[in-house]
C-alpha atoms as a PDB file:
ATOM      1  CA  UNK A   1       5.437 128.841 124.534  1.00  0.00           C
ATOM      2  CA  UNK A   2       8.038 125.921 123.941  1.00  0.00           C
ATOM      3  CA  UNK A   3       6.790 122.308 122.427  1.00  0.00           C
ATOM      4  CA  UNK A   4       6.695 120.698 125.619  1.00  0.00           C
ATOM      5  CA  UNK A   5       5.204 123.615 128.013  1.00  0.00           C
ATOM      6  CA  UNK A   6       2.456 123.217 125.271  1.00  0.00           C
ATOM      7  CA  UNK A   7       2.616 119.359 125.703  1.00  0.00           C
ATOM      8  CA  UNK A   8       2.246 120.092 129.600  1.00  0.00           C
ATOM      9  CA  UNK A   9      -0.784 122.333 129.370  1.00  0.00           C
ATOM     10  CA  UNK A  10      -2.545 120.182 127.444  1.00  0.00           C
ATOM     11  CA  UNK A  11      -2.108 117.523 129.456  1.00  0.00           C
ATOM     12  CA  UNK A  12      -3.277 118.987 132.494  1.00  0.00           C
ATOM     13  CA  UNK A  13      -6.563 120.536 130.738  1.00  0.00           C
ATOM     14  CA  UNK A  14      -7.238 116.896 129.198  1.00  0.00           C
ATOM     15  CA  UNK A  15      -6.791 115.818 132.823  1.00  0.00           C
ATOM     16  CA  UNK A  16      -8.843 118.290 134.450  1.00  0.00           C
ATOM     17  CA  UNK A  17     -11.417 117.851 131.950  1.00  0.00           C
ATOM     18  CA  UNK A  18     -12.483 114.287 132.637  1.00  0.00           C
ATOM     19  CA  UNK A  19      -9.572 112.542 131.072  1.00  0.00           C
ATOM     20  CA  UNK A  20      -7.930 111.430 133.913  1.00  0.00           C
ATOM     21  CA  UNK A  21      -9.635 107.973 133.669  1.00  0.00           C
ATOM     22  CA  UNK A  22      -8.965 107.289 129.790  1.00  0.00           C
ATOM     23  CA  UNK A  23      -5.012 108.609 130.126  1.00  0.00           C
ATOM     24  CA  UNK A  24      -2.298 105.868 130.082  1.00  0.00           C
ATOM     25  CA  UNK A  25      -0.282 105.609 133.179  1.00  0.00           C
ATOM     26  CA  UNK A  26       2.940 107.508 131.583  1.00  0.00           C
ATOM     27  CA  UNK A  27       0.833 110.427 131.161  1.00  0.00           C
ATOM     28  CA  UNK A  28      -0.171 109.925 135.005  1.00  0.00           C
ATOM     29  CA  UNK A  29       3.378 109.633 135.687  1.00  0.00           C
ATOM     30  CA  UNK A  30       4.220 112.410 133.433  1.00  0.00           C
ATOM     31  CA  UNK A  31       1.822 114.791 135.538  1.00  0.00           C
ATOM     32  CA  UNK A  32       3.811 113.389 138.568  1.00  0.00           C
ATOM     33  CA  UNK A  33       6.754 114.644 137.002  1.00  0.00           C
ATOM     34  CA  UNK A  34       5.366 117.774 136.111  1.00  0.00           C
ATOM     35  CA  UNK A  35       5.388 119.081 139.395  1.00  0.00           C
ATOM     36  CA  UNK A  36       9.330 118.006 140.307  1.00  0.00           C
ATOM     37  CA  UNK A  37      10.774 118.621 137.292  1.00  0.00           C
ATOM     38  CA  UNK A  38       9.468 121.910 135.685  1.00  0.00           C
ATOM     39  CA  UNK A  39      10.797 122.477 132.263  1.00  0.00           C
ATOM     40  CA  UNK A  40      11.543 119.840 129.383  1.00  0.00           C
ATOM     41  CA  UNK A  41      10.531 116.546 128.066  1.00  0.00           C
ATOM     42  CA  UNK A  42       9.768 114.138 130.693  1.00  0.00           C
ATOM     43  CA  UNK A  43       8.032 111.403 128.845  1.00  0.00           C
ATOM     44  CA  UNK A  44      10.786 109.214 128.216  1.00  0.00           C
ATOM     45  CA  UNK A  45      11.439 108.974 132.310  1.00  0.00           C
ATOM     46  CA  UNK A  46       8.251 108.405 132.884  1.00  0.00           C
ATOM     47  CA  UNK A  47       7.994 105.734 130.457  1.00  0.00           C
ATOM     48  CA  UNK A  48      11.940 104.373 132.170  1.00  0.00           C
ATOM     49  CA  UNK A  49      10.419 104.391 135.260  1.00  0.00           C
ATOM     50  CA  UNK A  50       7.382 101.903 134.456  1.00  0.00           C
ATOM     51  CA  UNK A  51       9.549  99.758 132.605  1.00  0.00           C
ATOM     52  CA  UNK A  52      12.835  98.831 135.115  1.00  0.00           C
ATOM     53  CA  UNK A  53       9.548  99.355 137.870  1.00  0.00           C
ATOM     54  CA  UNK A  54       6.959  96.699 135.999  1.00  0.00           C
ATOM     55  CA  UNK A  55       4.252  98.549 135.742  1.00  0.00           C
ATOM     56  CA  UNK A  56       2.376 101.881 138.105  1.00  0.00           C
ATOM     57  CA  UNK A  57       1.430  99.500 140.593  1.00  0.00           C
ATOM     58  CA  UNK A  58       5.723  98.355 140.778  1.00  0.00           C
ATOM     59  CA  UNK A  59       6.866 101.870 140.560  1.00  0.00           C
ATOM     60  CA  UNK A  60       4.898 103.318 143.283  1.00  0.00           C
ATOM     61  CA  UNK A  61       5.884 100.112 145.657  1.00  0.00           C
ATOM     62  CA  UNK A  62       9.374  99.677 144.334  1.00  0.00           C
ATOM     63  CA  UNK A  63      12.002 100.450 147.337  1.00  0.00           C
ATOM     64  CA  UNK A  64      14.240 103.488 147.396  1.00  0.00           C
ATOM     65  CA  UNK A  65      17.503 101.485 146.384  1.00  0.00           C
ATOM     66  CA  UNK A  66      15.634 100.746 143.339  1.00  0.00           C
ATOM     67  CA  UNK A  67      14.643 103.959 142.475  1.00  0.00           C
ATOM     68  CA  UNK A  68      17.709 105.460 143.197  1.00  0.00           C
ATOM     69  CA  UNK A  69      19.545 103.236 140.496  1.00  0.00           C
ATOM     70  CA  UNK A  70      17.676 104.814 138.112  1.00  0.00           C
ATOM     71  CA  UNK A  71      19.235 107.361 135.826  1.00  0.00           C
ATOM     72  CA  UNK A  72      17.523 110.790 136.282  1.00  0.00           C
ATOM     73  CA  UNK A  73      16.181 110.004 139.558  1.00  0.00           C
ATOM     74  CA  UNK A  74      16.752 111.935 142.448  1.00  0.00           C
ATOM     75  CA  UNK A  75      15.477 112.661 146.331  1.00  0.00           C
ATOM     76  CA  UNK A  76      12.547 114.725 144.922  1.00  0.00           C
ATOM     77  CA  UNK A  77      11.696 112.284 142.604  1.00  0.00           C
ATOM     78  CA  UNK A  78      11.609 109.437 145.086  1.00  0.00           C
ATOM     79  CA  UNK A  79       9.516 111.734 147.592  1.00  0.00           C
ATOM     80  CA  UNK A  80       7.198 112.605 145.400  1.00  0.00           C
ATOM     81  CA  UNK A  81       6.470 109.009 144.104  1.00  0.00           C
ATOM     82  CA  UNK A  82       5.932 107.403 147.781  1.00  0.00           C
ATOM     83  CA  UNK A  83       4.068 110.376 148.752  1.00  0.00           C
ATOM     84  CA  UNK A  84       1.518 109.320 147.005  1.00  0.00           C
ATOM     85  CA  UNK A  85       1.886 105.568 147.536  1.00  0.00           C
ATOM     86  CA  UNK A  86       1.756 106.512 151.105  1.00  0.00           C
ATOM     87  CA  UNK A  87      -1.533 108.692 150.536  1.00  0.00           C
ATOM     88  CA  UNK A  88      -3.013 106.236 148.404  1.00  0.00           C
ATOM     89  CA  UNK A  89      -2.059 103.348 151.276  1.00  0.00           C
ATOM     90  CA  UNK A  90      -4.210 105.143 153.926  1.00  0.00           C
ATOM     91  CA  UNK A  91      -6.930 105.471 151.916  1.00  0.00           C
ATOM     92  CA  UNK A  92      -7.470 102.140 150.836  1.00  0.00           C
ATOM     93  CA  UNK A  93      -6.839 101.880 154.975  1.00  0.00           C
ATOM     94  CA  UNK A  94      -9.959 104.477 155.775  1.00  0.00           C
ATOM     95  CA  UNK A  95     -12.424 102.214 153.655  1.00  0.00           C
ATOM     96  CA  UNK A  96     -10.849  98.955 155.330  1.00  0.00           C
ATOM     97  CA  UNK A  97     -11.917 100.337 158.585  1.00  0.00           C
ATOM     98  CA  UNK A  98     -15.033 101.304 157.361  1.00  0.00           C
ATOM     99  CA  UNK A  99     -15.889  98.117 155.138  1.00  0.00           C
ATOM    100  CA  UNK A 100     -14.219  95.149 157.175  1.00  0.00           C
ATOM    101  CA  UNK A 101     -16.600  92.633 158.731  1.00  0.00           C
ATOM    102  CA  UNK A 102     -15.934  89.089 159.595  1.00  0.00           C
ATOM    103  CA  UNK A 103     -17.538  87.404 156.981  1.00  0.00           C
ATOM    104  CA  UNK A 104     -15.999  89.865 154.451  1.00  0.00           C
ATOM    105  CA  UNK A 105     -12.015  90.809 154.528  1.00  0.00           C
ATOM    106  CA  UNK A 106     -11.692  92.422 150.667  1.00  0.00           C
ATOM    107  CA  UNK A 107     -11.006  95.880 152.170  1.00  0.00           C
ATOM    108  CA  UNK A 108      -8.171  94.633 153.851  1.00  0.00           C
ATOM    109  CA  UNK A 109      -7.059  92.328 151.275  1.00  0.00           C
ATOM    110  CA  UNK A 110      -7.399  95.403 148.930  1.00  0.00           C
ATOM    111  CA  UNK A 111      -5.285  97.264 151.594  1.00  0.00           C
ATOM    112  CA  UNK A 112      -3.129  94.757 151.683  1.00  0.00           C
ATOM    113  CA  UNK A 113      -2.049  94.406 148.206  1.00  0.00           C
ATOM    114  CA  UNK A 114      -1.524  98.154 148.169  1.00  0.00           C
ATOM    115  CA  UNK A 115       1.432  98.006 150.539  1.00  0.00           C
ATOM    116  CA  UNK A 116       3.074  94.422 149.591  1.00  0.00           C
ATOM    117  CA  UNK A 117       1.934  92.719 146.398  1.00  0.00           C
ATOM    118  CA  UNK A 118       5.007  94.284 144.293  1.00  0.00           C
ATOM    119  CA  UNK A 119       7.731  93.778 147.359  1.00  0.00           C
ATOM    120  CA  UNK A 120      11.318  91.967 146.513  1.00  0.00           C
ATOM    121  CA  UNK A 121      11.544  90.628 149.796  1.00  0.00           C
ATOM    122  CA  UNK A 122       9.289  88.608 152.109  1.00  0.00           C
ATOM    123  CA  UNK A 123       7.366  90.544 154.669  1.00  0.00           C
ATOM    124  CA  UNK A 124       5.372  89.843 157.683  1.00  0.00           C
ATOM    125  CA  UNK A 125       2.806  92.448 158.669  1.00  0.00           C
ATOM    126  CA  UNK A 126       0.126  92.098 161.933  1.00  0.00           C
ATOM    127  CA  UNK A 127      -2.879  93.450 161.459  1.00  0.00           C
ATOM    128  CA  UNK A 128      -4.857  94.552 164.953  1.00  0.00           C
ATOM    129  CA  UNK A 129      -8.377  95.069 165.361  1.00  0.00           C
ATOM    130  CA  UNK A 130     -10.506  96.053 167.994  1.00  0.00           C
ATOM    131  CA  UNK A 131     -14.192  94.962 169.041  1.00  0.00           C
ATOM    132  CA  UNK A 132     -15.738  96.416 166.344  1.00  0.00           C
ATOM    133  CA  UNK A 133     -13.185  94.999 163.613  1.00  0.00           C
ATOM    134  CA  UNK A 134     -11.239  98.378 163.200  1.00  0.00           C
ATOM    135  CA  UNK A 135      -7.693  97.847 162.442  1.00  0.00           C
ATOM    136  CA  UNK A 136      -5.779  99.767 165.354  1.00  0.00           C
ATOM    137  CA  UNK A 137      -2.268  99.344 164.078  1.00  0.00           C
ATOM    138  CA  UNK A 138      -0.526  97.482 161.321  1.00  0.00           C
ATOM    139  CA  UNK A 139       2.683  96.821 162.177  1.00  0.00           C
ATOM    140  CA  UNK A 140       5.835  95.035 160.323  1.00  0.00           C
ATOM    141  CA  UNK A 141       6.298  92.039 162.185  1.00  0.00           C
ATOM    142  CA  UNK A 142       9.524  91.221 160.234  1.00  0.00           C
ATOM    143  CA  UNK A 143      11.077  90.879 157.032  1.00  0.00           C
ATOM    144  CA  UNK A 144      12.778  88.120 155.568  1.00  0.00           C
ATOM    145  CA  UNK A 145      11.931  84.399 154.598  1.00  0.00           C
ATOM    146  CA  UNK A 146       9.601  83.523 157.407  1.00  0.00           C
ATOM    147  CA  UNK A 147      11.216  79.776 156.882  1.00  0.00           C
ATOM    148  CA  UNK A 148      14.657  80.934 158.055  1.00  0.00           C
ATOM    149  CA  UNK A 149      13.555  83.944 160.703  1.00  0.00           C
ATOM    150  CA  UNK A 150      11.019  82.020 162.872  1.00  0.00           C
ATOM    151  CA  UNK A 151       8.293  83.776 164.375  1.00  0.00           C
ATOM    152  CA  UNK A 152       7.491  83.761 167.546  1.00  0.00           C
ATOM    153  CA  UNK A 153       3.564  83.398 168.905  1.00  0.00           C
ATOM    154  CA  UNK A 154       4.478  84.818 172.108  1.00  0.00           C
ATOM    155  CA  UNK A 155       5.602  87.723 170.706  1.00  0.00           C
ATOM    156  CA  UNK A 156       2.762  87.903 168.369  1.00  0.00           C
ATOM    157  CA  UNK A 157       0.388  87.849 171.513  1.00  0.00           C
ATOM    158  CA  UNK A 158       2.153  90.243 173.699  1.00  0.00           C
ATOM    159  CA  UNK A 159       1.752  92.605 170.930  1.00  0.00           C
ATOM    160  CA  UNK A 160      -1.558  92.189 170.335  1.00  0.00           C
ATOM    161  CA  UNK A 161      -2.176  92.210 174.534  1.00  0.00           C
ATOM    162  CA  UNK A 162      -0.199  95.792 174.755  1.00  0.00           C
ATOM    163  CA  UNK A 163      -2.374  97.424 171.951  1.00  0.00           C
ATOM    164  CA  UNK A 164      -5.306  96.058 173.553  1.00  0.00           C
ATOM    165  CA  UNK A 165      -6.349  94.635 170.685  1.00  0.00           C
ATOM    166  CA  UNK A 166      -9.031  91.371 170.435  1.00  0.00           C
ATOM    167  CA  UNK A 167      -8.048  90.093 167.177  1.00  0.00           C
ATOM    168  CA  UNK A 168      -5.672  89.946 164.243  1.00  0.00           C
ATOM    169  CA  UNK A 169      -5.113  89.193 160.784  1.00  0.00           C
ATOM    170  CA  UNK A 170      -2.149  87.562 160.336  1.00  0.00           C
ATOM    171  CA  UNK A 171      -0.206  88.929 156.443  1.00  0.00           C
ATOM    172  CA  UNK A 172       2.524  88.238 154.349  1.00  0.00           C
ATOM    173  CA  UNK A 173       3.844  88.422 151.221  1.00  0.00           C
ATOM    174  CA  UNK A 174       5.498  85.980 148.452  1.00  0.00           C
ATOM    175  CA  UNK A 175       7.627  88.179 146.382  1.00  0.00           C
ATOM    176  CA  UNK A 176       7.575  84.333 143.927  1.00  0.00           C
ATOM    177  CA  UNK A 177       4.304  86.083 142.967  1.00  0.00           C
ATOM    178  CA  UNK A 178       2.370  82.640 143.817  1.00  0.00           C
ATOM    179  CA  UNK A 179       0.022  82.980 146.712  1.00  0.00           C
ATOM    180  CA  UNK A 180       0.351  79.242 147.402  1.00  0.00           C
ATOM    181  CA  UNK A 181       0.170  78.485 150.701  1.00  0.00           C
ATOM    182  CA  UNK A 182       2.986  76.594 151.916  1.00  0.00           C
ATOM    183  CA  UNK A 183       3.188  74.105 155.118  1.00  0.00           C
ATOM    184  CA  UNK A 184       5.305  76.006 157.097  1.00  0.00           C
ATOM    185  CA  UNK A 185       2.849  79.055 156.529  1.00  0.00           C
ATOM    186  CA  UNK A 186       0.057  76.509 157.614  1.00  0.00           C
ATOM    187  CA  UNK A 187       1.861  75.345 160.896  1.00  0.00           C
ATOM    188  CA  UNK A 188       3.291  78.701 162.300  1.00  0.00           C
ATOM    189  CA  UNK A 189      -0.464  80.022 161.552  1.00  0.00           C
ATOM    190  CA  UNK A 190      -1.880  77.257 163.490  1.00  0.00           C
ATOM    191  CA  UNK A 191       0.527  77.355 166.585  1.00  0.00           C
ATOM    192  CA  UNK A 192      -0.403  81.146 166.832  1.00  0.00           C
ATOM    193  CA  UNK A 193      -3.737  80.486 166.951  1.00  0.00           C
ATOM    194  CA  UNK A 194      -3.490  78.219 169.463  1.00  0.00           C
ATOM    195  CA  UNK A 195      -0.854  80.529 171.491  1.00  0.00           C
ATOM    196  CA  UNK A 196      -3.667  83.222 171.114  1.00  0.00           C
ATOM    197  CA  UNK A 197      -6.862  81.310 171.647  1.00  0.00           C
ATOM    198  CA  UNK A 198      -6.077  80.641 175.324  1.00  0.00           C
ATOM    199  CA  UNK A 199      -6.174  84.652 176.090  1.00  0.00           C
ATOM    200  CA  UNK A 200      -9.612  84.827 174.101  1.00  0.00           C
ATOM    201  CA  UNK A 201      -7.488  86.294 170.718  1.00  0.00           C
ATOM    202  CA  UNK A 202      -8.975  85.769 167.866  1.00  0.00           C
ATOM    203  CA  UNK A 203      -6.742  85.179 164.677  1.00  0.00           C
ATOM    204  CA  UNK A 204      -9.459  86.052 162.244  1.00  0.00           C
ATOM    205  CA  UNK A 205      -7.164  85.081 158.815  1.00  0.00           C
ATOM    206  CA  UNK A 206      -3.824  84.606 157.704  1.00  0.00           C
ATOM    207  CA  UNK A 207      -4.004  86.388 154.196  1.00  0.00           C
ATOM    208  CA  UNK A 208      -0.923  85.430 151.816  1.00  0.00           C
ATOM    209  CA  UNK A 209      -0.160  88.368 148.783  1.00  0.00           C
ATOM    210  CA  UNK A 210       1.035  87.516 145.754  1.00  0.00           C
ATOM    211  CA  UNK A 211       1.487  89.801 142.441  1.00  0.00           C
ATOM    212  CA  UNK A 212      -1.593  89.047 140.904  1.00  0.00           C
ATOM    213  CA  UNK A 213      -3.857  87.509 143.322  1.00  0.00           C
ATOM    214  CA  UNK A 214      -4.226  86.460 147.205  1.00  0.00           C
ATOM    215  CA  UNK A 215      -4.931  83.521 149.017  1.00  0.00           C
ATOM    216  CA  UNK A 216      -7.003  83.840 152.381  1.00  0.00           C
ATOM    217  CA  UNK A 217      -6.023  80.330 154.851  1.00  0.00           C
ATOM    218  CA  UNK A 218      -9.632  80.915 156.322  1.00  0.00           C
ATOM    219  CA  UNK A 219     -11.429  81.071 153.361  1.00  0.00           C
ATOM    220  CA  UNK A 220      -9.429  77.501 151.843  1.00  0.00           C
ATOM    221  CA  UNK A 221     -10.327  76.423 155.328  1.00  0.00           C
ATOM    222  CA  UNK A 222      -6.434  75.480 156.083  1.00  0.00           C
ATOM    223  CA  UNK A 223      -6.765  77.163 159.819  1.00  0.00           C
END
């Protein structure tokens, strides 16, 4: 057995052992890597790819033009790496169905930050619920600075009319990393609501992601 089929077993008996917990996230990536690459040393891409990606968290959200300009990343790579972002995505999803009431939104805010806390570029996501709070869909609204691609409330209500949806959280990203509110997220927030509230809509937050923390409009009582 070669160094680093030795290095490989070991790490997947440490793993399956109880370790996975205590294990620094280039071993987790290097266990990733195990399964796409199957012979050699692959601790030093692992350990590229959390660097140029800032962090597990980056790398599993970074885009695929990113990844791609990576040396010693290819199509399996890249599949394998939002594979699991995707899995991990829906189940942060399940327990935000499960969990999300009106007084408390942390499953979705949780769910949120899963899908858009590490993007490069503004997004803005709709969030449909029906009766009993269960998100229905989440949908990209658009991407983009919201300041310079307006968004329309009409829209925003058909939408949520064709799903049959009652309510809807209202998300978006601010790739800054500051969660800061800003005016124009206050006013176009505000004119949906009032677009919505005359069809009995309910826009139950507008929840604003940053890198390292959230801000809820609701919960700073802006809307």
């Amino acid at each position: 057995m070669s160094e680093h089929q030795g290095h490989r077993k070991r790490l997947r008996q440490r793993f399956l052992q109880g370790g996975e917990k205590a294990i620094p996230d280039y071993e987790l990536v290097e266990l990733l890597l195990f399964g796409v690459i199957p012979r050699g040393d692959v601790k030093p891409l692992a350990k590229k790819l959390l660097q140029e990606c800032g962090g597990l968290s980056g790398l599993l959200q970074a885009d695929i033009e990113k990844l791609k300009a990576i040396t010693g990343v290819g199509e399996a790579i890249i599949v394998a790496l939002k594979t699991v972002h995707e899995a991990a995505s829906r189940l942060v999803r399940e327990e935000a169905n499960t969990q999300l009431t009106l007084h408390s939104c942390q499953a979705v805010v949780d769910y949120c930050r899963a899908r858009m806390s590490h993007l490069t570029i503004e997004q803005f996501r709709l969030l449909f619920l029906d009766q009993k709070n269960k998100i229905i869909a989440d949908e990209i609204q658009q991407q983009g600075t919201i300041n310079r691609t307006p968004i329309f409330p009409r829209e925003v209500v058909k939408r949520t009319l064709e799903l049959g949806a009652t309510s809807l959280i209202m998300v978006h990203n601010h790739p800054s990393g500051d969660p800061t509110p800003s005016q124009a997220d206050i006013d176009i927030t505000r004119k949906v609501m009032k677009a919505a509230q005359e069809l009995e809509i309910h826009v139950l937050d507008h929840l604003i992601i940053g890198r390292f923390g959230h801000t809820s409009l609701r919960e700073k009582r802006l809307i």
